[in-house]
Protein backbone atom coordinates (compact mmCIF):
# COMPACT_ATOMS: atom_id res chain seq x y z
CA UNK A 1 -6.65 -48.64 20.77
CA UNK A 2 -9.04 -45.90 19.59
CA UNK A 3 -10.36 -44.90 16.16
CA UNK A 4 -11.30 -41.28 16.08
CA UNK A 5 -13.84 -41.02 13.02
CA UNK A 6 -14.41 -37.41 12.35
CA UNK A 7 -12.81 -35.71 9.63
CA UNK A 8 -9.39 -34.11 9.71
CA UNK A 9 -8.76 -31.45 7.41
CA UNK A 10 -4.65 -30.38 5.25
CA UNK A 11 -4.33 -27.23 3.34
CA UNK A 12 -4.97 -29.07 0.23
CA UNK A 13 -8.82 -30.47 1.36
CA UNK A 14 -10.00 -27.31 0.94
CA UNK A 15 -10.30 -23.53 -0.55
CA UNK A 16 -11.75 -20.14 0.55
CA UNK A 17 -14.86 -19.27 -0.24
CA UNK A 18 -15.50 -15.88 -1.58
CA UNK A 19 -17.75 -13.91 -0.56
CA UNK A 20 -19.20 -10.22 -0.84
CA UNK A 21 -16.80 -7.51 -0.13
CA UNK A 22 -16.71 -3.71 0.36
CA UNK A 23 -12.74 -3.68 -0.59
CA UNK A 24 -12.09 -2.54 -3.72
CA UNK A 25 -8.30 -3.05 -3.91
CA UNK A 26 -5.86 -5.00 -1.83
CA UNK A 27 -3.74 -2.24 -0.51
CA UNK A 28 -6.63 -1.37 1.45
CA UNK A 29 -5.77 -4.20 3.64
CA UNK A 30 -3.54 -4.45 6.78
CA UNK A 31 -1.56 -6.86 7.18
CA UNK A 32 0.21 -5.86 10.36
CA UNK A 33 -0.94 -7.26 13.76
CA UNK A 34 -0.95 -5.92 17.48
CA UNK A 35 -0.38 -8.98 19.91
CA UNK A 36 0.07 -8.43 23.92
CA UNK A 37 1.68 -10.93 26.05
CA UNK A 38 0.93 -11.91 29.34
CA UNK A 39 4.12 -12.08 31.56
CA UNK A 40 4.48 -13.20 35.19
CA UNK A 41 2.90 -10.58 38.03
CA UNK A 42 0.36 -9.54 35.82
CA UNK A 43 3.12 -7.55 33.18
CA UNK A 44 2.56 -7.61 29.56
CA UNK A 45 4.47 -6.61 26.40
CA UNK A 46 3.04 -5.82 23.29
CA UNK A 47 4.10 -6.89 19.76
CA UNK A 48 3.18 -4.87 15.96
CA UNK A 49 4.34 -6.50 13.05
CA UNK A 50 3.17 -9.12 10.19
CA UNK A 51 3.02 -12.50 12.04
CA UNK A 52 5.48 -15.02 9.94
CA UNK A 53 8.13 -16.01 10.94
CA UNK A 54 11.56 -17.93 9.05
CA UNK A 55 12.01 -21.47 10.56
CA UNK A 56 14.47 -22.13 13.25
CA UNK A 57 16.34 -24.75 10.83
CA UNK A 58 20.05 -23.95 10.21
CA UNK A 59 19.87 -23.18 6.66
CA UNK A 60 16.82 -20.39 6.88
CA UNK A 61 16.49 -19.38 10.68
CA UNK A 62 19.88 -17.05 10.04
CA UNK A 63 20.73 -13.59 11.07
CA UNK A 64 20.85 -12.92 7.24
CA UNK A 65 17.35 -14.12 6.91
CA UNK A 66 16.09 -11.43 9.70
CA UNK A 67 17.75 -8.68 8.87
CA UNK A 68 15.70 -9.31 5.68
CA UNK A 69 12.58 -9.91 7.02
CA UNK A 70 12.98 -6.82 9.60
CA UNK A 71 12.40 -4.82 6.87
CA UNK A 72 8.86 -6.28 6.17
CA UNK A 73 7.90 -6.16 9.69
CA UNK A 74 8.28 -9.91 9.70
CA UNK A 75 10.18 -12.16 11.60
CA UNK A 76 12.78 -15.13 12.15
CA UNK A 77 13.67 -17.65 14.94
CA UNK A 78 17.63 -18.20 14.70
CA UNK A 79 18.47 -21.43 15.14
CA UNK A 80 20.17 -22.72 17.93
CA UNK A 81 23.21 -23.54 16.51
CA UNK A 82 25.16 -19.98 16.19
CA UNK A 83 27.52 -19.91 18.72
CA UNK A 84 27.74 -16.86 21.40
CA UNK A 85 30.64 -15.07 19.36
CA UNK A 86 27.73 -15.07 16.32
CA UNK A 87 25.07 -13.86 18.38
CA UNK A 88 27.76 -10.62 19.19
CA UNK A 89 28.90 -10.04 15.65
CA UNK A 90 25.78 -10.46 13.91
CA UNK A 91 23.01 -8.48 16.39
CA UNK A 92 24.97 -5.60 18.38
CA UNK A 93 24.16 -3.02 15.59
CA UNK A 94 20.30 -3.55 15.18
CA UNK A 95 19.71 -0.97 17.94
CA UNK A 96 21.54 1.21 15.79
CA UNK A 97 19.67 0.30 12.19
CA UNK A 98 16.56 -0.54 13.03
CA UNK A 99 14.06 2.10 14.89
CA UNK A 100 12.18 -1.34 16.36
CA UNK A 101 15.22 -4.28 16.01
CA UNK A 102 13.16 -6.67 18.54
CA UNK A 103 10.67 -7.32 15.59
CA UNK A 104 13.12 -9.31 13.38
CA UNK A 105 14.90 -11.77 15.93
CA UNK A 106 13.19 -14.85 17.62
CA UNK A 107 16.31 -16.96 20.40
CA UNK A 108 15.82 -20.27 19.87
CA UNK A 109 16.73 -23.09 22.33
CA UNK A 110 16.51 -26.84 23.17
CA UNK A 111 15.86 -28.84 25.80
CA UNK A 112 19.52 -30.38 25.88
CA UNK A 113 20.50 -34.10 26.96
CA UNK A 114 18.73 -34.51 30.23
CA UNK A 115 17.29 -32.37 33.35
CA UNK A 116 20.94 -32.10 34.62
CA UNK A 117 22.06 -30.95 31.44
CA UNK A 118 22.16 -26.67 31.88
CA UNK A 119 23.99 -25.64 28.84
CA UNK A 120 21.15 -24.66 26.73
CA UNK A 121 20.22 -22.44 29.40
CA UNK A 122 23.04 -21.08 30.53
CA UNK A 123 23.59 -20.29 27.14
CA UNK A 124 20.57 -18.36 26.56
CA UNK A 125 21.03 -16.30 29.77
CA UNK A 126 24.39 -14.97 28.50
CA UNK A 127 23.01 -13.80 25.33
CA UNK A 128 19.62 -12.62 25.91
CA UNK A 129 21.40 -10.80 28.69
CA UNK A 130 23.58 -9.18 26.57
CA UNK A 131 20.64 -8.66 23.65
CA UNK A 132 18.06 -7.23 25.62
CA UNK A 133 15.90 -5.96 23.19
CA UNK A 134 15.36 -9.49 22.56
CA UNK A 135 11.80 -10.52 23.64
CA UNK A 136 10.82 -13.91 22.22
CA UNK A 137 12.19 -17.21 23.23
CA UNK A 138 11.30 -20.36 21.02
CA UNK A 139 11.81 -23.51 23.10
CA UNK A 140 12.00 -25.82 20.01
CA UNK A 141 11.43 -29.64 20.62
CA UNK A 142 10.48 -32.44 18.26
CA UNK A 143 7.64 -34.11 20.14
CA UNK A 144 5.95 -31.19 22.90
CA UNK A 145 3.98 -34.29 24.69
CA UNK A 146 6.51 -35.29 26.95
CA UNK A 147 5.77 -34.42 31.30
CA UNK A 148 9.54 -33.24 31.07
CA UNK A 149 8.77 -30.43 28.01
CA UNK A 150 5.99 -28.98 30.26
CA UNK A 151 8.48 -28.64 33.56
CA UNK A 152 11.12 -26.76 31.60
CA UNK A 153 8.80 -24.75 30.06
CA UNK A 154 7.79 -23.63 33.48
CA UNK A 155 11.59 -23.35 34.21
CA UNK A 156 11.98 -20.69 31.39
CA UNK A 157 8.95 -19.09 32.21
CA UNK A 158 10.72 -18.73 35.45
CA UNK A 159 13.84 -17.55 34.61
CA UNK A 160 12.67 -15.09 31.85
CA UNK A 161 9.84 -13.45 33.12
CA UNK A 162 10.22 -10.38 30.18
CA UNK A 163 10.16 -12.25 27.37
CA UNK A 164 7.31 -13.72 24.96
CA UNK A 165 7.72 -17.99 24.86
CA UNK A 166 6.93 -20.15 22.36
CA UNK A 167 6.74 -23.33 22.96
CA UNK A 168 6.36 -26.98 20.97
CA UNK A 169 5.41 -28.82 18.88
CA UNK A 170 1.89 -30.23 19.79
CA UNK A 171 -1.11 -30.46 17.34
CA UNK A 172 -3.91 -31.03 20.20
CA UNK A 173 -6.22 -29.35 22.18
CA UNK A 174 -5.40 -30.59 25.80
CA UNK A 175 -1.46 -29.82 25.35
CA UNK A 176 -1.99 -26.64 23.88
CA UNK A 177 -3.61 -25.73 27.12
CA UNK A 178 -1.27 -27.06 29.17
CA UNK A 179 1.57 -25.47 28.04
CA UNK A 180 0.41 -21.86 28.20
CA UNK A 181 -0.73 -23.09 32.05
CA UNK A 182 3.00 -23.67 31.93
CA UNK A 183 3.91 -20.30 31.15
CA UNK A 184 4.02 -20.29 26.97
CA UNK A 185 2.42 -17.09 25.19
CA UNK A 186 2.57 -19.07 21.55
CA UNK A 187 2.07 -22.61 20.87
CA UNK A 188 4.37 -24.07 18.10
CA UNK A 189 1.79 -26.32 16.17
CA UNK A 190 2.69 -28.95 13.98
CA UNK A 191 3.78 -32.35 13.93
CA UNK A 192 4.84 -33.89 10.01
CA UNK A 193 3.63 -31.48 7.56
CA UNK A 194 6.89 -29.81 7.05
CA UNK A 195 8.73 -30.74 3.59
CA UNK A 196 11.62 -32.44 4.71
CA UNK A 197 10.29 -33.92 7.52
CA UNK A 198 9.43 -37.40 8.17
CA UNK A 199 7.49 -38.43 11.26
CA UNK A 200 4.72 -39.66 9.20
CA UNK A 201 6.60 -41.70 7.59
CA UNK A 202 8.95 -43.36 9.84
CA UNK A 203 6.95 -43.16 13.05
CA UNK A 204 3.47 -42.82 11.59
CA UNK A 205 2.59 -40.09 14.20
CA UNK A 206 1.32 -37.06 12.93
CA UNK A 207 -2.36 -34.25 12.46
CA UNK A 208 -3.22 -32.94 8.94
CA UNK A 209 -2.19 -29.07 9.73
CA UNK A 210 -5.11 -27.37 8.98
CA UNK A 211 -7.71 -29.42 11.94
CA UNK A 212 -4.26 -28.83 14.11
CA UNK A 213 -4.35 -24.90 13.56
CA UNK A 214 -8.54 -24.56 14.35
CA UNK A 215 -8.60 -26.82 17.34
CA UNK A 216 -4.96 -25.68 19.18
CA UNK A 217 -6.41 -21.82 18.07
CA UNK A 218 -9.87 -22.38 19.85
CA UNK A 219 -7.93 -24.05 22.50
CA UNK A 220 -4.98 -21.11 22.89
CA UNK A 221 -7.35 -18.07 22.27
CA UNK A 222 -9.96 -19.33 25.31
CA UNK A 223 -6.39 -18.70 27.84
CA UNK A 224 -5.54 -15.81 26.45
CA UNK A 225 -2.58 -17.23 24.38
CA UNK A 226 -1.55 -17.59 20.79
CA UNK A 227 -0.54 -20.22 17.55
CA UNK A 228 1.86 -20.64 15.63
CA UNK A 229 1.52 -22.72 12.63
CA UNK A 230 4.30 -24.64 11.48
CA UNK A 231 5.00 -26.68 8.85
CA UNK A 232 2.67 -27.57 5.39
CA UNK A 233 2.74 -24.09 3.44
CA UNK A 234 3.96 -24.55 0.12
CA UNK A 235 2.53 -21.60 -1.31
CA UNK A 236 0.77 -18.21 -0.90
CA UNK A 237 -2.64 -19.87 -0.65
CA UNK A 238 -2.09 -22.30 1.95
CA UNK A 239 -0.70 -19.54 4.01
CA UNK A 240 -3.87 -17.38 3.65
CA UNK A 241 -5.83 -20.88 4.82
CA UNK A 242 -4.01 -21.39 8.05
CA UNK A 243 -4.35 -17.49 8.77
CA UNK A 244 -7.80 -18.06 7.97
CA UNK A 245 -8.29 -21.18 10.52
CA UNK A 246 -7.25 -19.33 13.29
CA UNK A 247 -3.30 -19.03 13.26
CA UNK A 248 -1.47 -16.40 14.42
CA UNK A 249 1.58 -16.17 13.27
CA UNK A 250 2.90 -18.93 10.84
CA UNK A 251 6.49 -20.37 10.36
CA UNK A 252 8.04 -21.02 7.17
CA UNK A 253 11.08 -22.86 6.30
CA UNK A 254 10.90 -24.52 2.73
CA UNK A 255 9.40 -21.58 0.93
CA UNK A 256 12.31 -19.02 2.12
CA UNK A 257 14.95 -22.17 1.64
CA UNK A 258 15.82 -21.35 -1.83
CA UNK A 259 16.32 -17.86 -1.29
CA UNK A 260 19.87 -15.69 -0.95
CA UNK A 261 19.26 -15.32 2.56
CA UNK A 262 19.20 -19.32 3.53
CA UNK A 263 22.49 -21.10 4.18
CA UNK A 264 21.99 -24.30 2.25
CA UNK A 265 24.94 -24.91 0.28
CA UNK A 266 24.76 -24.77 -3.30
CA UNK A 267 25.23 -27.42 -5.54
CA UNK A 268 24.44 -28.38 -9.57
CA UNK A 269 21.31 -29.75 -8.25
CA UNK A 270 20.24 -26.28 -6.64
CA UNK A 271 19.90 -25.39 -2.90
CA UNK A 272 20.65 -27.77 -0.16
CA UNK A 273 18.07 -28.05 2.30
CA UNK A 274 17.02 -30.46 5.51
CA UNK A 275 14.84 -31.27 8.06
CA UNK A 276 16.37 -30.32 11.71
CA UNK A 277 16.03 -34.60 12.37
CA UNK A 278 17.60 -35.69 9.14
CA UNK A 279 20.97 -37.55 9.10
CA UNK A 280 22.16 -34.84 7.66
CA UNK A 281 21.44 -32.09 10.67
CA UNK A 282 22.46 -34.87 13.31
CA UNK A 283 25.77 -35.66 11.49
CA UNK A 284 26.40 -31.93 11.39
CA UNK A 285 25.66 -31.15 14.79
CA UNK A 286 25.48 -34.58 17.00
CA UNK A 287 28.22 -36.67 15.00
CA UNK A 288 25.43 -39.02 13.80
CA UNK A 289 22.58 -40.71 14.48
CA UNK A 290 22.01 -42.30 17.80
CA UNK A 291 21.38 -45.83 17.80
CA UNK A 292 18.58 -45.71 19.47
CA UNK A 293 16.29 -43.62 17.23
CA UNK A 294 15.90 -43.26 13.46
CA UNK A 295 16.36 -39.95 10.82
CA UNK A 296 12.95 -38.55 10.75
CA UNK A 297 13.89 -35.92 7.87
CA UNK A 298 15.20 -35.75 4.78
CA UNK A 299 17.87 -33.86 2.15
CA UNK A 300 16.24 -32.09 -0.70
CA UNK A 301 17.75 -29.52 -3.10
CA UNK A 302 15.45 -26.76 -4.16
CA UNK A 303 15.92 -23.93 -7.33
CA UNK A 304 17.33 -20.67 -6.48
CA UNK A 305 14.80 -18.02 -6.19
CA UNK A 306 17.10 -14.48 -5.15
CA UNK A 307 16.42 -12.17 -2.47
CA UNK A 308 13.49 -13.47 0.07
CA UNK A 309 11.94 -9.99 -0.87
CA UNK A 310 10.89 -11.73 -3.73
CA UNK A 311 9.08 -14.63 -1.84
CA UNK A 312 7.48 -12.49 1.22
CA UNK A 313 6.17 -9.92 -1.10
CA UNK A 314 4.65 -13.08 -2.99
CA UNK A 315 3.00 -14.13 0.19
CA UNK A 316 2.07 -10.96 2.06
CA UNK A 317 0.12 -10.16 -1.97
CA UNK A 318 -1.34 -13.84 -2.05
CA UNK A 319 -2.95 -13.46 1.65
CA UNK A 320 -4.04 -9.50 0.82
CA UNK A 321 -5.85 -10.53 -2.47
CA UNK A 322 -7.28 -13.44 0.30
CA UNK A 323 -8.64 -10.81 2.59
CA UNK A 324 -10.35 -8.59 -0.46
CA UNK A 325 -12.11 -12.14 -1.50
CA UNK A 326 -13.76 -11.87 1.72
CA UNK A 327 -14.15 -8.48 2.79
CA UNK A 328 -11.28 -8.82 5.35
CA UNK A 329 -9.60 -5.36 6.03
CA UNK A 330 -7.07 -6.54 8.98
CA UNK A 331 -5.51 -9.87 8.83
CA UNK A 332 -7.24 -10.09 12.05
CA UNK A 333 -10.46 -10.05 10.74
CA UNK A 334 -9.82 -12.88 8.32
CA UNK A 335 -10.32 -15.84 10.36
CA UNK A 336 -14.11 -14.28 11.08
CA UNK A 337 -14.58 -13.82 7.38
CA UNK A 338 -13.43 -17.46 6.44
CA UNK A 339 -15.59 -20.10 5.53
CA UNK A 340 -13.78 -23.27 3.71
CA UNK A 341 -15.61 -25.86 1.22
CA UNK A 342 -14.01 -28.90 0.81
CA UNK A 343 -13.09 -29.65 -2.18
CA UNK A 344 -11.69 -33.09 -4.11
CA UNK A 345 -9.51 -30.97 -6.48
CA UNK A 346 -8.03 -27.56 -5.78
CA UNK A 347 -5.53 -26.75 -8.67
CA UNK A 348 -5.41 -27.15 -12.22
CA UNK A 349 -2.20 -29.40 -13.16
CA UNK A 350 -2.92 -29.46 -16.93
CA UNK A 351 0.43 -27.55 -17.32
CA UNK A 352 2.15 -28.34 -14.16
CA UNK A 353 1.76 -26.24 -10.70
């Protein structure tokens, strides 16, 4: 046993502070990002676009969701769960609308049952074969510290030497590097912050997001690769923080989950929406919940909110009015221009949030 006594840091332990700035209005700031991926034989691939990206849960990561986003320059991991027939239907015509349809679309894939088990790749052969303007792979797992997650990580790296991985979830330095020595290009970070999930909770395993972001960043940016924050934004603010402490690109799932786009069915109570390790999801798509592990997620129904237009241009203003506090012109720059106080209080609650 081990006690680790320095301070770890969540969205909500701290604000921005503002500093002297040279921007006089918040369209002066650019938002977009230029990212370039190292690939196998010394290849890279380059990447323009705002860096966040819908959550690969099966009521927001949908093809709905990023053709939406597409249109911001943003974009969204489908979840694993459309079938090949989906994939077809849904993503055959981008070419055709979109001058640059690679921006919107993120495959996502498991692990599957065991190292025998081949579906999940075979499965993402056929498609991305098919879908070749498809560059990203996210290999989505629950817990990213297992010796097995690392070897099939360098399996896909094998396999798909043209495309961008992301790989997780970790929250620490020392796997953060040793999955982009596996082969990732982005490092899914996060483990409990999300709304509907859990693992705090029922296995009491977890990293308060913001610490996570600024030590897998410094970790990821000294090899050349990349973060991705995900989990713990519940509003505009915190997103501008975890650009601020280093992220990348951030994922979002319950702030797009109430929008027109997401697939949660809709009830009296609003919006259905879960965590991917609910009972819910593992009814849905596993018949139930194995006995030998417990529901680390939850059910929630949130208010309707319309078009996700409405939320991202909510966000993308929130982290531009961020930037002008500091005298950030690129998103890129904001991380440099950060400094955080901690704080016991950040909000006023006199009349609710």
């Amino acid at each position: 046993m081990k006690i680790e006594d320095d301070i770890k840091l969540d969205f909500a332990d701290v604000l921005i502070r503002p500093k002297r700035s040279n921007l006089d209005s918040r369209s002066k700031v650019d938002l977009n990002r230029t990212f370039t991926f190292k690939l196998p034989e010394n290849k890279t691939f380059s990447w323009t676009g705002i860096p966040i990206v819908a959550a690969n849960m099966d009521t927001v990561g949908t093809f709905e969701m990023a053709d939406s986003l597409t249109e911001f320059g943003a974009m969204c991991a489908i979840h694993k769960y459309y079938s090949e027939d989906d994939w077809d239907k849904n993503v055959s015509g981008w070419f055709r609308k979109y001058s640059n349809p690679d921006c919107g679309i993120v495959y996502t894939m498991g692990m599957g049952s065991s190292e025998n088990n081949f579906a999940e790749i075979d499965k993402a052969q056929r498609i991305l074969n098919n879908h070749k303007h498809i560059k990203f792979i996210c290999i989505d797992v629950a817990n990213g510290y297992t010796e097995k997650f690392v070897r099939y990580v360098e399996t896909i790296r094998g396999l798909f030497p043209n495309h961008a991985i992301i790989a997780g979830n970790v929250v620490t330095r020392e796997m953060t590097e040793a999955l982009i020595l596996a082969g990732a290009n982005i490092i899914k970070a996060g483990i409990g912050p999300g709304s509907v999930c859990t693992t705090r909770k029922v296995a009491g395993v977890g990293y308060p997001q913001l610490s996570c972001i600024m030590e897998c960043a410094d970790a990821a940016h000294g090899l050349g690769g990349y973060v991705l924050s995900d989990g713990g934004c519940t509003c505009p603010g915190d997103v501008a923080k975890a650009f601020g402490a280093g992220a990348d690109f951030i994922m979002i799932g319950g702030m797009f989950a109430g929008t027109d786009e997401a697939a949660g069915a809709v009830t009296e109570e609003g919006k259905e929406f879960y965590g991917m390790s609910s009972a819910t999801a593992m009814v849905k798509h596993s018949g139930g919940v194995a006995t030998y592990r417990a529901a680390e997620g939850k059910k929630v129904f949130v208010k309707e909110v319309g078009p996700v237009a409405n939320v991202i241009q909510q966000i993308l203003g929130g982290v531009r009015s961020a930037c002008t506090y500091v005298g950030a012109a690129r998103l890129k720059d904001l991380p440099k221009c950060t400094t955080f106080v901690r704080v016991n209080r950040q909000i006023n609650n006199v009349f609710g949030i």
